[in-house]
Protein backbone atom coordinates (compact mmCIF):
# COMPACT_ATOMS: atom_id res chain seq x y z
CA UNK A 1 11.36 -9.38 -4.90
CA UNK A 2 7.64 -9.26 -4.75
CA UNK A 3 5.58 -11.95 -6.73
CA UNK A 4 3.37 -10.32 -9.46
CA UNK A 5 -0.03 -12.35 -10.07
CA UNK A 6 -3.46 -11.43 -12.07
CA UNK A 7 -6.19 -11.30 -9.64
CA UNK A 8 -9.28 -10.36 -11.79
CA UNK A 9 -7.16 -9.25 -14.53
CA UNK A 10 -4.96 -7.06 -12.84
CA UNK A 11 -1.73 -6.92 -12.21
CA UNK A 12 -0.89 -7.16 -8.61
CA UNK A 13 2.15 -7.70 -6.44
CA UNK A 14 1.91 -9.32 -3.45
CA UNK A 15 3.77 -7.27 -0.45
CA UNK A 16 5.03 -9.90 2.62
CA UNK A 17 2.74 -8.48 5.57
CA UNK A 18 6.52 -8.58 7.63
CA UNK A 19 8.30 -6.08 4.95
CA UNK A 20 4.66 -3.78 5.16
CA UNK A 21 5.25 -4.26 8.94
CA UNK A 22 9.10 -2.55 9.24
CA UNK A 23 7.86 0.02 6.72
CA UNK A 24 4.85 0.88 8.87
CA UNK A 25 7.61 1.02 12.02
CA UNK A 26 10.15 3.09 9.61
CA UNK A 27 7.05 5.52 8.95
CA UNK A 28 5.82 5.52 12.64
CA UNK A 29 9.32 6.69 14.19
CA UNK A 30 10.66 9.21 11.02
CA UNK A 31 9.57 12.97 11.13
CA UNK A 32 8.74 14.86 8.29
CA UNK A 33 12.35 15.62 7.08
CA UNK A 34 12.83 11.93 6.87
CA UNK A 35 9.93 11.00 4.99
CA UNK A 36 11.11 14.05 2.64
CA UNK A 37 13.89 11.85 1.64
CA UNK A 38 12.59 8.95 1.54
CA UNK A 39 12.83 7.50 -2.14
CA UNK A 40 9.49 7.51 -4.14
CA UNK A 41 8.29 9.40 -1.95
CA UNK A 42 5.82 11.70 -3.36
CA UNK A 43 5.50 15.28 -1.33
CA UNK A 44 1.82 15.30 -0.79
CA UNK A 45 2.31 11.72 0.73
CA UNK A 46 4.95 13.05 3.23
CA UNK A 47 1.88 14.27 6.09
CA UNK A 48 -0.46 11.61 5.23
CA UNK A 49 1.33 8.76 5.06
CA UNK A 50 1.50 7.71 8.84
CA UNK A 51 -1.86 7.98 9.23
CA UNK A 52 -2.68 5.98 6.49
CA UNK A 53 -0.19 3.14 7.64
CA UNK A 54 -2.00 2.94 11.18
CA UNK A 55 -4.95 2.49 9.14
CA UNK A 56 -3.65 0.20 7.21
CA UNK A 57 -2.13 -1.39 10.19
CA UNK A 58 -5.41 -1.69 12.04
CA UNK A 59 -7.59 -3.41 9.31
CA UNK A 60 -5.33 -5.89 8.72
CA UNK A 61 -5.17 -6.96 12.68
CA UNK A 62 -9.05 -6.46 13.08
CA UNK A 63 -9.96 -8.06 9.70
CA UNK A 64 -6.95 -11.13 10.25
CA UNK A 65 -5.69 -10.15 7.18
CA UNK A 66 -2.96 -12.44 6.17
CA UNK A 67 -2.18 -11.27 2.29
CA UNK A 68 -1.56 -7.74 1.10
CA UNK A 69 -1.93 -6.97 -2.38
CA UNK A 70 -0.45 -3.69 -4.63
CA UNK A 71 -2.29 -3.34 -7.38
CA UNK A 72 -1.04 -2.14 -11.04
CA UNK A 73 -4.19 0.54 -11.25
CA UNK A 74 -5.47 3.47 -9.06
CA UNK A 75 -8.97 2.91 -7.78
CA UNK A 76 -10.54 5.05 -10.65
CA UNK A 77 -8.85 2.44 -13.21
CA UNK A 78 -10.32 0.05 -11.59
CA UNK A 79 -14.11 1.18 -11.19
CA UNK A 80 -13.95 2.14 -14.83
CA UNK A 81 -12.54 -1.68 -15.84
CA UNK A 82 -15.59 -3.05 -13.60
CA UNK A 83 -17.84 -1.10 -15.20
CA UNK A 84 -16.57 -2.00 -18.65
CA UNK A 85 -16.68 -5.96 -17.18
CA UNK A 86 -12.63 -6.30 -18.02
């Protein structure tokens, strides 16, 4: 189960880079109709989602990226608790 921390007061979960890793693998070698049925998976993800993952995949190798991070909030939660210094 992931570990859920505060990191300038946000919730967060921290994701083990090896679990993020299979997923990525999972993503990289399912068609379509898999990802369809994939729980939680959202239908406008379905197409994306690879692409994003070898993105994903590739700034964590080139940046030596050794935590990953979910956060609680989308981005636009986040630029609005910035701006309101939360």
């Amino acid at each position: 189960m992931p570990q859920k921390y505060m990191i300038g007061g946000a919730p967060v979960h921290e994701i083990d880079i090896g679990d993020y890793l299979r997923l990525h693998k999972m993503l990289l070698t399912s068609t379509s109709e898999e990802r369809k049925k994939m729980p939680g998976m959202e239908p406008v993800r379905v197409e994306m989602i690879v692409l994003a993952s070898i993105f994903v995949t590739f700034t964590l190798a080139q940046c030596k990226i050794e935590k990953l991070y979910q956060s609680d909030y989308s981005l636009k939660e986040g630029i609005v608790a910035e701006m309101l210094n939360i």
